[in-house]
Protein backbone atom coordinates (compact mmCIF):
# COMPACT_ATOMS: atom_id res chain seq x y z
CA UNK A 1 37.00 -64.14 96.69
CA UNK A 2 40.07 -65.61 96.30
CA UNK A 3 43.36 -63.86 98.22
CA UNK A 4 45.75 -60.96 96.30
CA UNK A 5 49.41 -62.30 96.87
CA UNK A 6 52.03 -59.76 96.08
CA UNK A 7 54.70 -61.72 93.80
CA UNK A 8 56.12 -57.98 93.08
CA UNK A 9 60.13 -58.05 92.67
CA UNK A 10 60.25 -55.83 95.51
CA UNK A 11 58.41 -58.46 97.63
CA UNK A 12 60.42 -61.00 96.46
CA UNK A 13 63.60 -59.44 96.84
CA UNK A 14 62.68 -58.72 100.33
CA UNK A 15 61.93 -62.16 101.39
CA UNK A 16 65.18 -63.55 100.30
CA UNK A 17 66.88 -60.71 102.28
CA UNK A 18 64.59 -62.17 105.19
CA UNK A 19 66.29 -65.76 104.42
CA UNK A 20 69.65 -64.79 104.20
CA UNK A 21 69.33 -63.36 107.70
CA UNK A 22 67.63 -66.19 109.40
CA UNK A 23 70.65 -68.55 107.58
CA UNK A 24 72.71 -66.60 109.11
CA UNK A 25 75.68 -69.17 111.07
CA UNK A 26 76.17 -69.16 114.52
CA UNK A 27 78.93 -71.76 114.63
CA UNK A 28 77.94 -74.62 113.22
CA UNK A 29 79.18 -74.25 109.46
CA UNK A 30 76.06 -74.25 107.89
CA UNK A 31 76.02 -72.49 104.88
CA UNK A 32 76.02 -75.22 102.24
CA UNK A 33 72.83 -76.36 103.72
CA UNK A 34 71.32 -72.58 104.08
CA UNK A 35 72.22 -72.76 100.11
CA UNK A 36 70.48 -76.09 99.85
CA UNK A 37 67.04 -74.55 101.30
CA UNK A 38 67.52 -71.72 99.34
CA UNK A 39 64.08 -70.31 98.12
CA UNK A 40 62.28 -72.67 101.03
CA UNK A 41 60.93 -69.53 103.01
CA UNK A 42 59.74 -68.20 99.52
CA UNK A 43 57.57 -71.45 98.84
CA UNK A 44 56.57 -72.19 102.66
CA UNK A 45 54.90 -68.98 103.06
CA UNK A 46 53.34 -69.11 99.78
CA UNK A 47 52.10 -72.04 100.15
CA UNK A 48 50.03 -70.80 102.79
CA UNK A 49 48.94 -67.25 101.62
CA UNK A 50 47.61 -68.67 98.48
CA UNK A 51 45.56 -71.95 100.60
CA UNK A 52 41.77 -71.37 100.10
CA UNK A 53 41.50 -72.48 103.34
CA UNK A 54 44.54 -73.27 105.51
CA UNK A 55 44.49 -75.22 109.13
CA UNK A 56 47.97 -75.24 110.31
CA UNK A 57 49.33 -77.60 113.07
CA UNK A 58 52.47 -76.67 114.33
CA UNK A 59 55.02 -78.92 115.88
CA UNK A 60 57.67 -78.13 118.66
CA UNK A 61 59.76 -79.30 121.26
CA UNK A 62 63.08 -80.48 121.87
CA UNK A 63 63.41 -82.28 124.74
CA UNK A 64 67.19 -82.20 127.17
CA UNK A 65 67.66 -84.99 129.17
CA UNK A 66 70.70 -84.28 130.29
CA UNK A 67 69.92 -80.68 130.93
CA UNK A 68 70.28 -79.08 134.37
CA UNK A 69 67.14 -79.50 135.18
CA UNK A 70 66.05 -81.42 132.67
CA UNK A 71 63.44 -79.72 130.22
CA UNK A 72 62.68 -78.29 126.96
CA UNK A 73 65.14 -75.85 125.21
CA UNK A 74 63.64 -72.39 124.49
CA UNK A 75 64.72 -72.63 120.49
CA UNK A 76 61.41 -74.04 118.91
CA UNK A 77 58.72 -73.11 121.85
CA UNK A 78 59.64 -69.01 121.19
CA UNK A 79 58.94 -69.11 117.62
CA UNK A 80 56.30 -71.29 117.38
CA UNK A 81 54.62 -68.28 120.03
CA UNK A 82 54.58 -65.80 117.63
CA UNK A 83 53.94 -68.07 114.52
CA UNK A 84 50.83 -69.39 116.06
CA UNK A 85 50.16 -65.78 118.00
CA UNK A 86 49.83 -64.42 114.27
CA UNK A 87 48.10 -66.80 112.28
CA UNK A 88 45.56 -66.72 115.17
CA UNK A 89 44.95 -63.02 114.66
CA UNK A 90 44.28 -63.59 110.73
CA UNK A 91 41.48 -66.10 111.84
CA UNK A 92 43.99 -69.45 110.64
CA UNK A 93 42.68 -72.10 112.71
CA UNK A 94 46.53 -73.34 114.45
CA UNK A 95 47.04 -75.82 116.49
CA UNK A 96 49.91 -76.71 118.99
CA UNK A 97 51.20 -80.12 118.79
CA UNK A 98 53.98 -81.35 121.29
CA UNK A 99 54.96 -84.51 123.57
CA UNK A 100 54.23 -84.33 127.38
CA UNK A 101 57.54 -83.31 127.95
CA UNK A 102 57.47 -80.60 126.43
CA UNK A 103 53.88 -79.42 126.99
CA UNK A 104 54.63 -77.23 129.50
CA UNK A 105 57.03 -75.10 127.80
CA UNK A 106 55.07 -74.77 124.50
CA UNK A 107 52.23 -73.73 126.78
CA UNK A 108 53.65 -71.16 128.61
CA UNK A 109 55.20 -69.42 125.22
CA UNK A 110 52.26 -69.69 124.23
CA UNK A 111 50.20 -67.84 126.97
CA UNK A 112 53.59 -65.12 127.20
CA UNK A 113 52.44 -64.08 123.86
CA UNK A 114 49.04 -63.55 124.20
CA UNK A 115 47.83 -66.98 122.52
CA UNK A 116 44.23 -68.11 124.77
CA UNK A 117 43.98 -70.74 126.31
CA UNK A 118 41.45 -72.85 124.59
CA UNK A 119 43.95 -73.18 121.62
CA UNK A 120 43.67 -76.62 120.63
CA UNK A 121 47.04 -78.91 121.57
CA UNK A 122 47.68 -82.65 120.09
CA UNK A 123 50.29 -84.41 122.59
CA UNK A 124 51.89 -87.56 121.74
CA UNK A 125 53.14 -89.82 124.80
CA UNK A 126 56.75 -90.44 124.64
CA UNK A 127 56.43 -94.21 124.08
CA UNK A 128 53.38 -93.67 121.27
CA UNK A 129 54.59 -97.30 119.18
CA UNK A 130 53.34 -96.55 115.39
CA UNK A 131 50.70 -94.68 113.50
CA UNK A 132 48.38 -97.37 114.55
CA UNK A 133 48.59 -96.19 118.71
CA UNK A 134 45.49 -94.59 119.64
CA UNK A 135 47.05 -91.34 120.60
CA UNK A 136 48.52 -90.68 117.20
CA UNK A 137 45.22 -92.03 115.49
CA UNK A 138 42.96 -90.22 116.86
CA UNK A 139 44.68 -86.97 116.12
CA UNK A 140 44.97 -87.66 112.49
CA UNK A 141 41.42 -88.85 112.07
CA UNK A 142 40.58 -85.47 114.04
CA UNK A 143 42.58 -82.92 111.87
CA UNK A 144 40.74 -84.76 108.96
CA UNK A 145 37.50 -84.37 110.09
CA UNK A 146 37.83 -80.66 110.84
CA UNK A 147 36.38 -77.76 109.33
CA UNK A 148 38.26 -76.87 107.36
CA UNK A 149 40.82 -79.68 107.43
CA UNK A 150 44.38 -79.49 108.16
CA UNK A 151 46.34 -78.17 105.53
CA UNK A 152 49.80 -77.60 106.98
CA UNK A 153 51.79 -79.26 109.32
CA UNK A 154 55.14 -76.83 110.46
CA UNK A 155 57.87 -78.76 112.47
CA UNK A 156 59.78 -76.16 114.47
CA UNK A 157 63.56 -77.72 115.82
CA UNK A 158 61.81 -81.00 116.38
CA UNK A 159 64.66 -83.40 116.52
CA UNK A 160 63.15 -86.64 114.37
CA UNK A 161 64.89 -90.27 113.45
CA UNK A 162 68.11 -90.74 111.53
CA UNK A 163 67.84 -93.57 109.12
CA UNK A 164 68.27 -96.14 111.32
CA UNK A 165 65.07 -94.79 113.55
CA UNK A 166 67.09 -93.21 116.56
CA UNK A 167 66.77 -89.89 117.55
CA UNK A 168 69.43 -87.68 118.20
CA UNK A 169 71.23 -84.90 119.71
CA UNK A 170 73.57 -82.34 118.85
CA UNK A 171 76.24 -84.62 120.21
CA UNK A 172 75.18 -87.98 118.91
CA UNK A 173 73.35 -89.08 122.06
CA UNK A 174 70.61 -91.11 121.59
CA UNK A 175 67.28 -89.29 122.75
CA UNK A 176 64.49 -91.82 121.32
CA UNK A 177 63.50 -92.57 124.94
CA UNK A 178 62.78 -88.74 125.60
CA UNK A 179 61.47 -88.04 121.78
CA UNK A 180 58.35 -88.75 120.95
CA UNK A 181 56.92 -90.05 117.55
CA UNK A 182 55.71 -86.82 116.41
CA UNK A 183 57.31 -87.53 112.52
CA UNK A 184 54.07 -89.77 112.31
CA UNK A 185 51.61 -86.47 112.16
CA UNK A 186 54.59 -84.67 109.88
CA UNK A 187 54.46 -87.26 106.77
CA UNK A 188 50.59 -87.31 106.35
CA UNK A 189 49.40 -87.52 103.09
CA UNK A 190 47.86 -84.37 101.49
CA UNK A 191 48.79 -82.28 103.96
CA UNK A 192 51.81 -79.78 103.23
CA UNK A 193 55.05 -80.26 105.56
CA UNK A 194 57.28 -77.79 106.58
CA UNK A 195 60.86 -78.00 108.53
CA UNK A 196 62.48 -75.64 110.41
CA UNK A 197 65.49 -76.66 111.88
CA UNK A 198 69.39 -75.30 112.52
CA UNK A 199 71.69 -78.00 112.28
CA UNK A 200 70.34 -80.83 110.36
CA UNK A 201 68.54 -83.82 112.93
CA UNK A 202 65.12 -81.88 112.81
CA UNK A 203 62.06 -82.88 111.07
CA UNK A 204 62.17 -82.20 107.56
CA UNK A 205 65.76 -81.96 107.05
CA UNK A 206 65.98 -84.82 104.98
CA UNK A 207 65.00 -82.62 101.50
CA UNK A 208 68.89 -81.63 102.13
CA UNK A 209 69.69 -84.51 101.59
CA UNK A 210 71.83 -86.94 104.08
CA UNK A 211 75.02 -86.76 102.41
CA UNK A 212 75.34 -82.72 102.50
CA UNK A 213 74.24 -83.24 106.20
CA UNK A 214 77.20 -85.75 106.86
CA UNK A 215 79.84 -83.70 105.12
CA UNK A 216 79.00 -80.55 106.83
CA UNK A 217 77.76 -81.20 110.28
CA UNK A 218 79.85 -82.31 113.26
CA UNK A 219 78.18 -86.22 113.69
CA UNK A 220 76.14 -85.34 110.61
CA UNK A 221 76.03 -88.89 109.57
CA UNK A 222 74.59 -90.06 112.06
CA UNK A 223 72.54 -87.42 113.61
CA UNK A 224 70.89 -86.53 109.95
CA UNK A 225 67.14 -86.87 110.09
CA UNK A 226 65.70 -88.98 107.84
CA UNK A 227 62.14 -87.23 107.10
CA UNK A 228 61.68 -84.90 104.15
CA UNK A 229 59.38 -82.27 104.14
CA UNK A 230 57.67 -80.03 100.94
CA UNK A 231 59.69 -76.27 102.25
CA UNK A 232 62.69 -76.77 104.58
CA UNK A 233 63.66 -74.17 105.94
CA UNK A 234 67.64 -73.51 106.92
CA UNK A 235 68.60 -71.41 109.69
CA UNK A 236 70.92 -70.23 112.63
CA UNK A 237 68.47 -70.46 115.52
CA UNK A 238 65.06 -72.03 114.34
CA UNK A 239 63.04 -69.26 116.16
CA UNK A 240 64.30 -67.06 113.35
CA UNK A 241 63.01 -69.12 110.54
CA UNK A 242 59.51 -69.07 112.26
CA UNK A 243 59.93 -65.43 112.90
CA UNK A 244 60.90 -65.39 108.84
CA UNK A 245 57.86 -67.36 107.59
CA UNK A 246 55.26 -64.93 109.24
CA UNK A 247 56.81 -62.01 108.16
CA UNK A 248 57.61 -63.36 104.51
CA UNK A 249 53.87 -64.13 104.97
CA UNK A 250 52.72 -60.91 105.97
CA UNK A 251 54.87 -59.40 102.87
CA UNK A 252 52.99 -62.03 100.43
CA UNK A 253 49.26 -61.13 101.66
CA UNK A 254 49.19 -57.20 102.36
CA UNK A 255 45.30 -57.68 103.38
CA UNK A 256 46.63 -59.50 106.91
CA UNK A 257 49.90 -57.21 107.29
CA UNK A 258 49.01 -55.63 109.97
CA UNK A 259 47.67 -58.45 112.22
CA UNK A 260 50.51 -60.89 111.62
CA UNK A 261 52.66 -58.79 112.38
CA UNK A 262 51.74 -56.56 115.65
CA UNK A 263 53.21 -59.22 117.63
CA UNK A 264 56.79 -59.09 116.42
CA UNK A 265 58.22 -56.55 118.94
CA UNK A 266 61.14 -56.52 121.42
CA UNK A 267 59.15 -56.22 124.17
CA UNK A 268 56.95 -59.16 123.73
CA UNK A 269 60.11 -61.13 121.75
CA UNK A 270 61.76 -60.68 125.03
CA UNK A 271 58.33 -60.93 127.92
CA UNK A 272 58.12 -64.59 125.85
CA UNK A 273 61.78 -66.05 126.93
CA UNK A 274 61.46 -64.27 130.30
CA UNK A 275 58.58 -66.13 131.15
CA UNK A 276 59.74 -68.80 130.16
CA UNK A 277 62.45 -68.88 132.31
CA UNK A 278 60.59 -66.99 135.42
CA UNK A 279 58.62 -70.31 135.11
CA UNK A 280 61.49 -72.77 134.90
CA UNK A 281 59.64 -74.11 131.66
CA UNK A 282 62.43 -74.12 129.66
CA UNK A 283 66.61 -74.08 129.04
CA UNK A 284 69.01 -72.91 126.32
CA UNK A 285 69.53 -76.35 124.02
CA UNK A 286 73.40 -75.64 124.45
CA UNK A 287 74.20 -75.11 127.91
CA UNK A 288 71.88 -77.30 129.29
CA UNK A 289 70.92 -74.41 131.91
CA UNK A 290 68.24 -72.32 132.93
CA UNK A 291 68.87 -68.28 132.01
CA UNK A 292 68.27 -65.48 129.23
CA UNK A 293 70.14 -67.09 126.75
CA UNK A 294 69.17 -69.24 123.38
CA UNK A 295 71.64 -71.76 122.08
CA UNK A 296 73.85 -69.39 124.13
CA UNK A 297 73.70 -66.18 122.59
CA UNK A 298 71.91 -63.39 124.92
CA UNK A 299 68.65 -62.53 124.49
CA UNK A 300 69.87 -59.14 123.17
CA UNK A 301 71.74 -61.04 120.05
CA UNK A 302 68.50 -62.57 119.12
CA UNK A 303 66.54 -58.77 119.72
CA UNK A 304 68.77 -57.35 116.81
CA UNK A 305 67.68 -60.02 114.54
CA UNK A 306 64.41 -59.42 115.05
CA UNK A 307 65.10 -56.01 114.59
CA UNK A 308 66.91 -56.42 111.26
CA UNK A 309 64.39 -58.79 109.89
CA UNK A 310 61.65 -55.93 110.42
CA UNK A 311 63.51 -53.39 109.02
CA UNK A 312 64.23 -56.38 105.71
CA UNK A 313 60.59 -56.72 105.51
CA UNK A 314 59.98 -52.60 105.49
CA UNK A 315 58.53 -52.73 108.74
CA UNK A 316 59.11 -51.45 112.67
CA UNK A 317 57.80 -52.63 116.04
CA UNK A 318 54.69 -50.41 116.00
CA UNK A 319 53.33 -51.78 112.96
């Protein structure tokens, strides 16, 4: 029996209220590329509520070399929680896929809300050479031999190369040497690629296109990823847009409402980043620091988002 997706104008409507919130700027002057992705959220979530069968993998991770300590910022890891904490509860098969650097703060998001731990996770080493190394190999031949297959790969703030195959920061700093290759498992054929990112040097940013990127971004031209994806998705703080796709998800396919969603509430939104940080498994990607902060807005700022992207979608905490 195939799945009943509400296309109703209300639903619609609703979801690009949902959009327009997670676009929201926080400083960065991104507007012309939130109008770029416009209608991305729309077609990313419906391109998994109306999947016969979908297996999503979902990449995160942004390493900060130069962080004090040095780790993972929180802006990727939080989202990709509650994305994978949802699709979980629906029976999606999800999987986690990260770098070793980063391992231990997808991990502990993870666990903070409520994900087991025999989730499956795909790590890349750092210095992983092509698609031909072993490590990325094996993980493609293995999410084509499952059952069912993957169907969706998700990049959440996952920096990726610029066109001349560096990585980079907000800043311009290279970050190859702490990055790795993850783009490899995001550009598979037959598989449906999403990007979430916030500024413009994440995986799937590319669809934007590199000149919008250079024009409106501080070091846009050379910090511009260079991978495309199918649905990019624009936003302030990436953990929104991946906040945004389950939701707009959970509008789309009323039968798993309920179950997507029982995980979006302030309490857990909030448990998530303070383990995180009780842990020391993560930092805010602006400061550089440890604390209750993400790309150095309070935790609170980030609560009333959530809050207003419930009450977009029709729904409260205790659904």
């Amino acid at each position: 029996m195939s799945a009943v997706i509400d296309n109703s104008p209300e639903i619609l409507n609703r979801i690009e209220q949902i959009e327009t919130i997670c676009g929201r700027d926080v400083g960065h002057g991104i507007q012309p590329l939130v109008q770029a992705a416009k209608g991305g959220l729309l077609g990313a979530a419906r391109s998994i509520a109306e999947h016969p069968s979908p297996h999503v993998a979902i990449i995160t991770g942004f390493f900060i070399p130069h962080g004090t300590p040095p780790a993972a910022e929180n802006d990727g890891p939080i989202g990709c929680a509650h994305l994978a904490a949802g699709l979980q509860r629906v029976g999606v098969p999800v999987r986690l896929v990260t770098d070793p650097l980063c391992l231990n703060a997808v991990q502990t998001a993870a666990r903070a809300a409520g994900i087991p731990a025999n989730l499956p996770y795909d790590v890349v080493p750092v210095d992983a050479a092509s698609a031909e190394d072993p490590s990325v190999s094996s993980i493609v031949k293995l999410w084509q031999s499952s059952e069912p297959p993957v169907s969706h790969v998700i990049a959440i703030e996952r920096a990726g190369p610029s066109s001349d195959g560096t990585v980079r920061n907000i800043n311009g700093d290279d970050i190859t040497a702490h990055t790795a290759p993850l783009h490899l498992l995001f550009t598979l054929n037959d598989i449906i690629s999403i990007g979430i990112g916030d500024l413009g040097n994440e995986l799937g940013m590319a669809t934007l296109s590199h000149e919008l990127i250079a024009k409106t971004i501080k070091h846009g031209e050379r910090i511009a990823c260079d991978i495309p994806c199918d649905y990019p998705i624009m936003c302030g703080v990436s953990n929104w847009g991946a906040i945004g796709l389950l939701i707009a998800l959970a509008l789309l396919r009323y039968d798993w409402k309920s179950k997507l969603t029982e995980g979006l509430t302030l309490d857990i939104d909030k448990h998530i980043l303070t383990t995180l940080v009780n842990e020391e498994a993560a930092i805010d990607g602006d400061t550089g620091l440890p604390g209750f902060t993400i790309e150095t807005f309070p935790w609170e700022f980030h609560g009333n988002v959530l809050t207003e992207l419930l009450a977009a979608a029709g729904l409260s905490e205790s659904v």
